[in-house]
PDB file of N, CA and C in Angstrom:
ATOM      1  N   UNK A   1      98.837  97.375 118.864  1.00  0.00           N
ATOM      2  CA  UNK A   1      98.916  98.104 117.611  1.00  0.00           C
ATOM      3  C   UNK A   1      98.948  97.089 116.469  1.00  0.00           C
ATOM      4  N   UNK A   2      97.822  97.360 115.387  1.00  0.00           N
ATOM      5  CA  UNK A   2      97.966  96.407 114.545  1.00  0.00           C
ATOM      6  C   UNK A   2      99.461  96.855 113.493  1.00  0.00           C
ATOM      7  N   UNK A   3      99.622  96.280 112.596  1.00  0.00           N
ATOM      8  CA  UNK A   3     100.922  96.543 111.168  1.00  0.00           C
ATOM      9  C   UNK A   3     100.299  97.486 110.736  1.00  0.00           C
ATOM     10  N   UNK A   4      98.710  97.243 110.202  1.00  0.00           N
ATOM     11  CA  UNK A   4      98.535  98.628 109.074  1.00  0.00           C
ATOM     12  C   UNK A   4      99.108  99.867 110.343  1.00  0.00           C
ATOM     13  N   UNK A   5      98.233 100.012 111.681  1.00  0.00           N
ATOM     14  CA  UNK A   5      98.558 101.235 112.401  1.00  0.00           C
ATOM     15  C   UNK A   5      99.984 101.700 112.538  1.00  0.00           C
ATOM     16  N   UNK A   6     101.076 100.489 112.479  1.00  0.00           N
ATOM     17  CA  UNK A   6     102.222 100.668 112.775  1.00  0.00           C
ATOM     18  C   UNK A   6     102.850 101.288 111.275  1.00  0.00           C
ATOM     19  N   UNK A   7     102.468 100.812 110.478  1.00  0.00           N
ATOM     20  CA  UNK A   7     102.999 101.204 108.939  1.00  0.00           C
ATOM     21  C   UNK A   7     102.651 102.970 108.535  1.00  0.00           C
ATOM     22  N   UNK A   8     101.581 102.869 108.933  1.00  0.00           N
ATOM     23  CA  UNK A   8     100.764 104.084 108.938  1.00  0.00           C
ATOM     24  C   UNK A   8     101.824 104.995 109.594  1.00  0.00           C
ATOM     25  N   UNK A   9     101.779 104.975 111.002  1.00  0.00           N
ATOM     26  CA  UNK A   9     102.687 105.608 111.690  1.00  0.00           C
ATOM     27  C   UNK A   9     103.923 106.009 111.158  1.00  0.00           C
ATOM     28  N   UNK A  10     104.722 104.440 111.013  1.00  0.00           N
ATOM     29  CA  UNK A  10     106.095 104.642 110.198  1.00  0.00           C
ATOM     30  C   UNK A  10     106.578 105.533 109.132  1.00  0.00           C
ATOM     31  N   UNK A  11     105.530 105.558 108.253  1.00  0.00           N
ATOM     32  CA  UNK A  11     105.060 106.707 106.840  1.00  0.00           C
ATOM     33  C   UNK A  11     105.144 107.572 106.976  1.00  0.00           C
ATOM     34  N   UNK A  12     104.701 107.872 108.584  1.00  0.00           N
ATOM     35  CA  UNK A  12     105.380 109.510 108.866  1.00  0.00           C
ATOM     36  C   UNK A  12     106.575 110.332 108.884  1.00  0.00           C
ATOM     37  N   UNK A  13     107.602 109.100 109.119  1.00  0.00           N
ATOM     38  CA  UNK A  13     108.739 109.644 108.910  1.00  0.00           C
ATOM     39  C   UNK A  13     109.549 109.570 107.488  1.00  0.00           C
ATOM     40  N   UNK A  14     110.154 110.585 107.072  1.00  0.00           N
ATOM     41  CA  UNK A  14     110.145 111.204 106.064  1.00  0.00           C
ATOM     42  C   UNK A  14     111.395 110.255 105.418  1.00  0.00           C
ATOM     43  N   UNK A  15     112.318 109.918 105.940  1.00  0.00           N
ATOM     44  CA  UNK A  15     113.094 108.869 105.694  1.00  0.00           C
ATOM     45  C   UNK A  15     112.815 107.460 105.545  1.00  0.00           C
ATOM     46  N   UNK A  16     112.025 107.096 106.236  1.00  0.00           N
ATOM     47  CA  UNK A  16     111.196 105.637 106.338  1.00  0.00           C
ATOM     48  C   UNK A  16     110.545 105.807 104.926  1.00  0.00           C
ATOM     49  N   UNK A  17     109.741 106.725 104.401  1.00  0.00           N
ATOM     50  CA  UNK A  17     108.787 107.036 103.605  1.00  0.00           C
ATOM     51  C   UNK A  17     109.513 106.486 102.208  1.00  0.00           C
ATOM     52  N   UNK A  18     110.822 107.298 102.291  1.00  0.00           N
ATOM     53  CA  UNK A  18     111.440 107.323 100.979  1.00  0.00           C
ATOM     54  C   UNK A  18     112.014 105.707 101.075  1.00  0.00           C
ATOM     55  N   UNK A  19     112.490 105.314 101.956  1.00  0.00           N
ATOM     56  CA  UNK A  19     113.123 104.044 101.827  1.00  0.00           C
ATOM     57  C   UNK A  19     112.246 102.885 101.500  1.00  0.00           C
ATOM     58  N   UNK A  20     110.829 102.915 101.670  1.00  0.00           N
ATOM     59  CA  UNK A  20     109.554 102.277 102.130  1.00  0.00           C
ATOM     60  C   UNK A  20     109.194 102.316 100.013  1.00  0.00           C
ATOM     61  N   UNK A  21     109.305 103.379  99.744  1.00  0.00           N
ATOM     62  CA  UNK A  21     108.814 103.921  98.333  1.00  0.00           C
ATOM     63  C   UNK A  21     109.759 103.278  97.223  1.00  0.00           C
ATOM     64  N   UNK A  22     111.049 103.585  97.401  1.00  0.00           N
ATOM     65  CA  UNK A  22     112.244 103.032  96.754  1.00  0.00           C
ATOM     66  C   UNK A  22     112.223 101.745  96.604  1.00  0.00           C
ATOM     67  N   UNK A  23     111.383 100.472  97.715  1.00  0.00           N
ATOM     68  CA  UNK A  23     111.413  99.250  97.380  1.00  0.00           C
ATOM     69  C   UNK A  23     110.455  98.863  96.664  1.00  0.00           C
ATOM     70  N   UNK A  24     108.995  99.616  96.175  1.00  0.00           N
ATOM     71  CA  UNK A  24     107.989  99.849  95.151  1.00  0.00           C
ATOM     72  C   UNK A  24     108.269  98.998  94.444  1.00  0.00           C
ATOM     73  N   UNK A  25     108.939  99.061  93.126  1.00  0.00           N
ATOM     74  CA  UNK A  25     109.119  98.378  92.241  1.00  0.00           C
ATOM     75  C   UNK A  25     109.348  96.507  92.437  1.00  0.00           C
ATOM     76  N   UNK A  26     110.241  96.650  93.465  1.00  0.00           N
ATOM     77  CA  UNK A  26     110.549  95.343  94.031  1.00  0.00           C
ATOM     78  C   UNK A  26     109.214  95.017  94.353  1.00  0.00           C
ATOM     79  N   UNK A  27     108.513  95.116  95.201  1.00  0.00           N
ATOM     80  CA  UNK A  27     107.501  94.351  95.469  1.00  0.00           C
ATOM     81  C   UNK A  27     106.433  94.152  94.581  1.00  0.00           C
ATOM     82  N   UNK A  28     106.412  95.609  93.695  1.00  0.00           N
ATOM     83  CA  UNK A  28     105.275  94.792  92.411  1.00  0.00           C
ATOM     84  C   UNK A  28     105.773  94.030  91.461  1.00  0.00           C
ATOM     85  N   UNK A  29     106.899  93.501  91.276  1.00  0.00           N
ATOM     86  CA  UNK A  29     107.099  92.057  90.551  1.00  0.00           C
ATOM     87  C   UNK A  29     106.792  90.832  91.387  1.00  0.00           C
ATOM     88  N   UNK A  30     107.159  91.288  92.649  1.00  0.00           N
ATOM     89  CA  UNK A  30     106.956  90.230  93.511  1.00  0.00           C
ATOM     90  C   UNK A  30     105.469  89.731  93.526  1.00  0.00           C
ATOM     91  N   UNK A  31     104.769  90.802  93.734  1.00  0.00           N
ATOM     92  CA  UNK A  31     103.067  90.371  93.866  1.00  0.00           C
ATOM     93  C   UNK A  31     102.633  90.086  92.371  1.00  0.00           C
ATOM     94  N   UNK A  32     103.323  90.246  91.493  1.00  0.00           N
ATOM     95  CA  UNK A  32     103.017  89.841  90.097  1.00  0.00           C
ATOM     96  C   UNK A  32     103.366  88.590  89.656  1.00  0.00           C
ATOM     97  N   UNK A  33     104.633  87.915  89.951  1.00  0.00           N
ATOM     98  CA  UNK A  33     104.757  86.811  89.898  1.00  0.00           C
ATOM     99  C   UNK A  33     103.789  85.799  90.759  1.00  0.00           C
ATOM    100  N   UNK A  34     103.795  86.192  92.194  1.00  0.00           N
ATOM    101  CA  UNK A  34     103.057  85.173  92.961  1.00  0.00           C
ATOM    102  C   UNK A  34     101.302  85.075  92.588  1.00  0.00           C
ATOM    103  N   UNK A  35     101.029  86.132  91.594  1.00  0.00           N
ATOM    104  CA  UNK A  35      99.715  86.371  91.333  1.00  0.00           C
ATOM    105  C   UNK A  35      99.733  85.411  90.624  1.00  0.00           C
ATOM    106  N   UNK A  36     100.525  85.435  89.291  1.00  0.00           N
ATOM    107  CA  UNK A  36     100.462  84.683  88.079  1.00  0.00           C
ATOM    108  C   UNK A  36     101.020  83.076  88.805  1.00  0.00           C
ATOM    109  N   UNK A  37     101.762  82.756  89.940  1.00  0.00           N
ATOM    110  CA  UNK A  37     101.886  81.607  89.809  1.00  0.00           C
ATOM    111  C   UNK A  37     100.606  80.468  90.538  1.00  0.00           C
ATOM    112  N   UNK A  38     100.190  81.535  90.948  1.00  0.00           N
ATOM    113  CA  UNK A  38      98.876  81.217  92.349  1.00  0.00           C
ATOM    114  C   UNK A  38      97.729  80.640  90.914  1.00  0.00           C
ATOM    115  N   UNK A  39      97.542  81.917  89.737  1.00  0.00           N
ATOM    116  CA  UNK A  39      96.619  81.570  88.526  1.00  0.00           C
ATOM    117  C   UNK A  39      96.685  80.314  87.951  1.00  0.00           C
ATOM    118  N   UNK A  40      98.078  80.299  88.098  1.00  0.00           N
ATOM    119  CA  UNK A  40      98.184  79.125  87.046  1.00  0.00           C
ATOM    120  C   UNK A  40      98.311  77.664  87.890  1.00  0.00           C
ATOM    121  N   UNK A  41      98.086  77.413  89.408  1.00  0.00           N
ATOM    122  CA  UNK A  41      98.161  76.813  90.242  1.00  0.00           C
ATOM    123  C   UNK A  41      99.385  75.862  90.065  1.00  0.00           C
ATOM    124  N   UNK A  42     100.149  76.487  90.458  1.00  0.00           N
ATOM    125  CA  UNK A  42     101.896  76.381  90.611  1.00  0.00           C
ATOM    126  C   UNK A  42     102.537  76.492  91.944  1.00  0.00           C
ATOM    127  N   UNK A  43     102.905  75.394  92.402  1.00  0.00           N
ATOM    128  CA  UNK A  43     103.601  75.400  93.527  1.00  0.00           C
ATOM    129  C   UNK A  43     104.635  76.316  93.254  1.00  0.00           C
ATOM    130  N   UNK A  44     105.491  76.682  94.007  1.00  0.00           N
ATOM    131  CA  UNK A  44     107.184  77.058  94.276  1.00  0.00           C
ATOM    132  C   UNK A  44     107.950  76.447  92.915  1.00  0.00           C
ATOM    133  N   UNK A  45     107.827  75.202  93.877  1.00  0.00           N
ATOM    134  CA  UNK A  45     108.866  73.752  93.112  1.00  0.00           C
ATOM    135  C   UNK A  45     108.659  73.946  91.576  1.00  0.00           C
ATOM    136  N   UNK A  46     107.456  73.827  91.376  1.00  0.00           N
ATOM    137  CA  UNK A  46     107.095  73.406  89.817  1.00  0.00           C
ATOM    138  C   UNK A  46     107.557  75.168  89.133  1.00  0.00           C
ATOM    139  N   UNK A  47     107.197  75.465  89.917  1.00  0.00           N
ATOM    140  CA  UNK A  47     107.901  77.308  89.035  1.00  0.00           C
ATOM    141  C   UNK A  47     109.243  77.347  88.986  1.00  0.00           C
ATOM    142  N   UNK A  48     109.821  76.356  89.751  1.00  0.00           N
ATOM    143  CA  UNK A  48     111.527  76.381  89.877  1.00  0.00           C
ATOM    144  C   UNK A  48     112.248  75.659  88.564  1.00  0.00           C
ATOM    145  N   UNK A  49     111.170  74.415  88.551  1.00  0.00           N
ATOM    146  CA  UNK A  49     111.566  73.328  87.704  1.00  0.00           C
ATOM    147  C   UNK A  49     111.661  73.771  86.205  1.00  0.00           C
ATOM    148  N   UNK A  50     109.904  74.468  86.266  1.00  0.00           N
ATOM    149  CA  UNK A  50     110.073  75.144  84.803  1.00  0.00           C
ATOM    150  C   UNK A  50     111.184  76.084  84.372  1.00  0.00           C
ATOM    151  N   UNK A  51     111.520  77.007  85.255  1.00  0.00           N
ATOM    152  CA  UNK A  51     112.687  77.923  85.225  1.00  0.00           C
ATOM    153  C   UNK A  51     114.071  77.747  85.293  1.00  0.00           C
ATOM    154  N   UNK A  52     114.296  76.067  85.407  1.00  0.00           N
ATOM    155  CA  UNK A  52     115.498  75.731  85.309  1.00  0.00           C
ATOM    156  C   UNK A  52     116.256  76.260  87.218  1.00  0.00           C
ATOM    157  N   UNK A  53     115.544  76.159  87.580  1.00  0.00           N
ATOM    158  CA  UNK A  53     115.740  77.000  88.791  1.00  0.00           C
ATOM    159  C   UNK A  53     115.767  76.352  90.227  1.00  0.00           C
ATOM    160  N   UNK A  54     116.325  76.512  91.255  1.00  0.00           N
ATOM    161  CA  UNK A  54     115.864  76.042  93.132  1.00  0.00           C
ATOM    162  C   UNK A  54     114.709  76.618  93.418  1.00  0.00           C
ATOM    163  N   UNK A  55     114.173  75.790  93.804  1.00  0.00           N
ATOM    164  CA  UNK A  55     113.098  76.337  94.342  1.00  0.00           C
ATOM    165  C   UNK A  55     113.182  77.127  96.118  1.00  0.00           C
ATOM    166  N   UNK A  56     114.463  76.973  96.456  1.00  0.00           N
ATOM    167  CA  UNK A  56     115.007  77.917  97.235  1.00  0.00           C
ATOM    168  C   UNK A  56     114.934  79.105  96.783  1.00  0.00           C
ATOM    169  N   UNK A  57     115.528  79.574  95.119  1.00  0.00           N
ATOM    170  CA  UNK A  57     115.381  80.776  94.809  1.00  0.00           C
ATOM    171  C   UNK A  57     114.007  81.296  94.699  1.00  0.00           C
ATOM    172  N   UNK A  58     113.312  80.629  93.938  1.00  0.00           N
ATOM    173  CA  UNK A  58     112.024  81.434  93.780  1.00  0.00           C
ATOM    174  C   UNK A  58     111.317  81.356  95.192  1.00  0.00           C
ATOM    175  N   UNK A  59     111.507  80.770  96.341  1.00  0.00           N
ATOM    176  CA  UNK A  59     111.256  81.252  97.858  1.00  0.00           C
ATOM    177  C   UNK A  59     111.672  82.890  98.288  1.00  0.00           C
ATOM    178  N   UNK A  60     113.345  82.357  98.690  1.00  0.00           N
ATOM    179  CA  UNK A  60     113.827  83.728  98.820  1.00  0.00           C
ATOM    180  C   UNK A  60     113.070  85.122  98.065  1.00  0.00           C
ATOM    181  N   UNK A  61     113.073  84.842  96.696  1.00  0.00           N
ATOM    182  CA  UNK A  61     112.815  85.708  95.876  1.00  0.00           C
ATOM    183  C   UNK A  61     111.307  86.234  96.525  1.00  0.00           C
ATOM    184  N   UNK A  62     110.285  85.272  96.526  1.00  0.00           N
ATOM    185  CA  UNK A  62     109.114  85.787  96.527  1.00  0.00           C
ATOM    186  C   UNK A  62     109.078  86.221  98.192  1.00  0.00           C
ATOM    187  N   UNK A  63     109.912  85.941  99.160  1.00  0.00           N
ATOM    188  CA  UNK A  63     109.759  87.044 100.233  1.00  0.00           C
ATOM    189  C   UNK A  63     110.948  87.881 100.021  1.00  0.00           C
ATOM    190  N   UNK A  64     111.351  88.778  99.049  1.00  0.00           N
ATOM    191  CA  UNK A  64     112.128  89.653  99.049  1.00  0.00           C
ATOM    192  C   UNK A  64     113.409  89.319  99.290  1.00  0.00           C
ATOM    193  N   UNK A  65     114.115  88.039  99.934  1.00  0.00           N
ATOM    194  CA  UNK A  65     115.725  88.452 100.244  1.00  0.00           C
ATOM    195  C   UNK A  65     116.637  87.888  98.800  1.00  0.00           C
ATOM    196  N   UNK A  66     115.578  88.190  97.842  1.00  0.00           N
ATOM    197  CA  UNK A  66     116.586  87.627  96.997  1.00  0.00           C
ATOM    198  C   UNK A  66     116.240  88.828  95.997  1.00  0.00           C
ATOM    199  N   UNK A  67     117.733  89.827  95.300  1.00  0.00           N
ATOM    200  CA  UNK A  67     117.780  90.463  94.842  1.00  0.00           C
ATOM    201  C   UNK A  67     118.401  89.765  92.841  1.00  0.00           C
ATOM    202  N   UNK A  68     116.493  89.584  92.229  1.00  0.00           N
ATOM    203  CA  UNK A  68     116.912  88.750  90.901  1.00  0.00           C
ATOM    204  C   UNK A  68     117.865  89.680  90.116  1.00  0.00           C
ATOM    205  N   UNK A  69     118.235  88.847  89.120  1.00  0.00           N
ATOM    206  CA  UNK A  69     118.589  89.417  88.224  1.00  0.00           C
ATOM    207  C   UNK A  69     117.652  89.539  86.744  1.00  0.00           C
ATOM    208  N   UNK A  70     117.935  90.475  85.580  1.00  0.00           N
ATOM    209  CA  UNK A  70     116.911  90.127  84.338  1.00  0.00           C
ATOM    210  C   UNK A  70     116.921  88.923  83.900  1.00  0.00           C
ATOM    211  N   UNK A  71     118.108  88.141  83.906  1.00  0.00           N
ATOM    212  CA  UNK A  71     118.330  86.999  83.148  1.00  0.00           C
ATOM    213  C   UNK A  71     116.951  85.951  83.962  1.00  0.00           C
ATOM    214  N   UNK A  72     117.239  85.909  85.609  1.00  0.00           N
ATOM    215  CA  UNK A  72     116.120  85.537  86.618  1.00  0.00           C
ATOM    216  C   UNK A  72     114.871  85.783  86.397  1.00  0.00           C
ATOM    217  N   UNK A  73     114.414  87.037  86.046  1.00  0.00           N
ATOM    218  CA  UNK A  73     113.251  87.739  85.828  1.00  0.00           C
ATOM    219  C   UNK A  73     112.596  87.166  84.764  1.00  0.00           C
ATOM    220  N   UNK A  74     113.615  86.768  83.747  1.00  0.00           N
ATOM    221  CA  UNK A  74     113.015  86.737  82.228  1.00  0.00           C
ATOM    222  C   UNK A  74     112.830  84.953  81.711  1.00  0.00           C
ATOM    223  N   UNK A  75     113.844  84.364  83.215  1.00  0.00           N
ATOM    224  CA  UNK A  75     113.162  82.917  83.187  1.00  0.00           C
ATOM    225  C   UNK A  75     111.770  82.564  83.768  1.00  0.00           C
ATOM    226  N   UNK A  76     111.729  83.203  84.499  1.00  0.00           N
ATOM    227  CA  UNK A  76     110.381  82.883  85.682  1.00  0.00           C
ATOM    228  C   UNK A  76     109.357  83.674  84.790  1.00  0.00           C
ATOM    229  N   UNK A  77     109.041  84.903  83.873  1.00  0.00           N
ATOM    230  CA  UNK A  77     108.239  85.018  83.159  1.00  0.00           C
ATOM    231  C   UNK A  77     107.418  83.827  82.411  1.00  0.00           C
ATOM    232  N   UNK A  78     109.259  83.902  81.346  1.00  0.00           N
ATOM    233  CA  UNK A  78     108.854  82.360  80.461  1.00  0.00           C
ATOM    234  C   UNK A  78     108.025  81.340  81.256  1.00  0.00           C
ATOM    235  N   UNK A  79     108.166  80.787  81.906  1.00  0.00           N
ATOM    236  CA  UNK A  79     108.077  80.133  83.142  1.00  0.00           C
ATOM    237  C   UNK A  79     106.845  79.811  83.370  1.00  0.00           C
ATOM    238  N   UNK A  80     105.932  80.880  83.595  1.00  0.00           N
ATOM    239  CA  UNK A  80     104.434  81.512  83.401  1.00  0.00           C
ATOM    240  C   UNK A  80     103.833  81.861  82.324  1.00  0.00           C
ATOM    241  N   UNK A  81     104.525  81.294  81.000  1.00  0.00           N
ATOM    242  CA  UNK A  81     104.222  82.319  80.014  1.00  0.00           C
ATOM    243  C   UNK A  81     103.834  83.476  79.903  1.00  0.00           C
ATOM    244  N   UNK A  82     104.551  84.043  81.132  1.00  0.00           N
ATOM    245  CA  UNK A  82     104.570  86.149  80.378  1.00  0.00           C
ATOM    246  C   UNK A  82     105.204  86.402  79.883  1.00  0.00           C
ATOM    247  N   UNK A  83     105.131  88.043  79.503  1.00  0.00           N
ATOM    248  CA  UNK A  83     106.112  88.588  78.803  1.00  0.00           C
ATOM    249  C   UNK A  83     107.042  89.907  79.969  1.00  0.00           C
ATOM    250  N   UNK A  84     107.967  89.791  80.158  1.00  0.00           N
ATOM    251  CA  UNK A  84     108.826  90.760  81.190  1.00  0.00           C
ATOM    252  C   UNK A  84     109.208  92.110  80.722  1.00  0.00           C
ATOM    253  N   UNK A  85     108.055  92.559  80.943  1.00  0.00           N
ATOM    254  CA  UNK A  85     108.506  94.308  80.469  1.00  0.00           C
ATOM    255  C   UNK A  85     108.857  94.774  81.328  1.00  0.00           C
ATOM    256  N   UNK A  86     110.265  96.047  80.993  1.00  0.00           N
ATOM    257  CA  UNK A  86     111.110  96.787  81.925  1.00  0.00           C
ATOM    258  C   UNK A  86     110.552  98.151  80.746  1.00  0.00           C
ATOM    259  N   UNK A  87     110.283  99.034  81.990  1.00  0.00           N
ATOM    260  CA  UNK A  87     110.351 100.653  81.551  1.00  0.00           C
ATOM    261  C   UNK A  87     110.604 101.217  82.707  1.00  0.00           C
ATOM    262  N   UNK A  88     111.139 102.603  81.738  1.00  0.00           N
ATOM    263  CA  UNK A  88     111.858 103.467  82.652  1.00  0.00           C
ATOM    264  C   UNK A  88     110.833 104.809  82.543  1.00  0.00           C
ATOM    265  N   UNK A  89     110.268 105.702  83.736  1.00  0.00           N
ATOM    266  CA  UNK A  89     109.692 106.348  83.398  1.00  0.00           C
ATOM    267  C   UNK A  89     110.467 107.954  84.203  1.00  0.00           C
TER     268      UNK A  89
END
């Protein structure tokens, strides 16, 4: 069984679904940062350095076990020169 088939599957259950959905947000900063740091051809390290930061954190972070904070969010923007928009919809 490949992941997509297994994910697929998983989706079926109605609890998985919601828990699977709820981490949404989390992962599109995640794929947004690593987009923008990949653009700007930025190691880890050098995204850490700019951010005043470990480059342990921005690891953790970019596979999920690290739950940032805004203050986090809004260095690693700078960081990349973005801008960190939060909305609530």
């Amino acid at each position: 069984m490949t992941f997509k088939e297994y994910k697929e599957k998983a989706l079926r259950d109605e609890e998985f679904r919601k828990e699977y959905e709820a981490l949404a947000p989390q992962h599109e900063i995640i794929k947004a940062v690593i987009a923008a740091r990949i653009e700007k051809k930025m190691t880890q390290a050098e995204l850490a350095e700019r951010a005043d930061t470990k480059q342990s954190n921005i690891s953790r972070f970019e596979s999920g076990n690290y739950n940032p904070s805004v203050e986090f969010l809004q260095k690693i923007a700078g960081a990349l020169n973005k801008q960190l928009e939060i909305t609530l919809r």
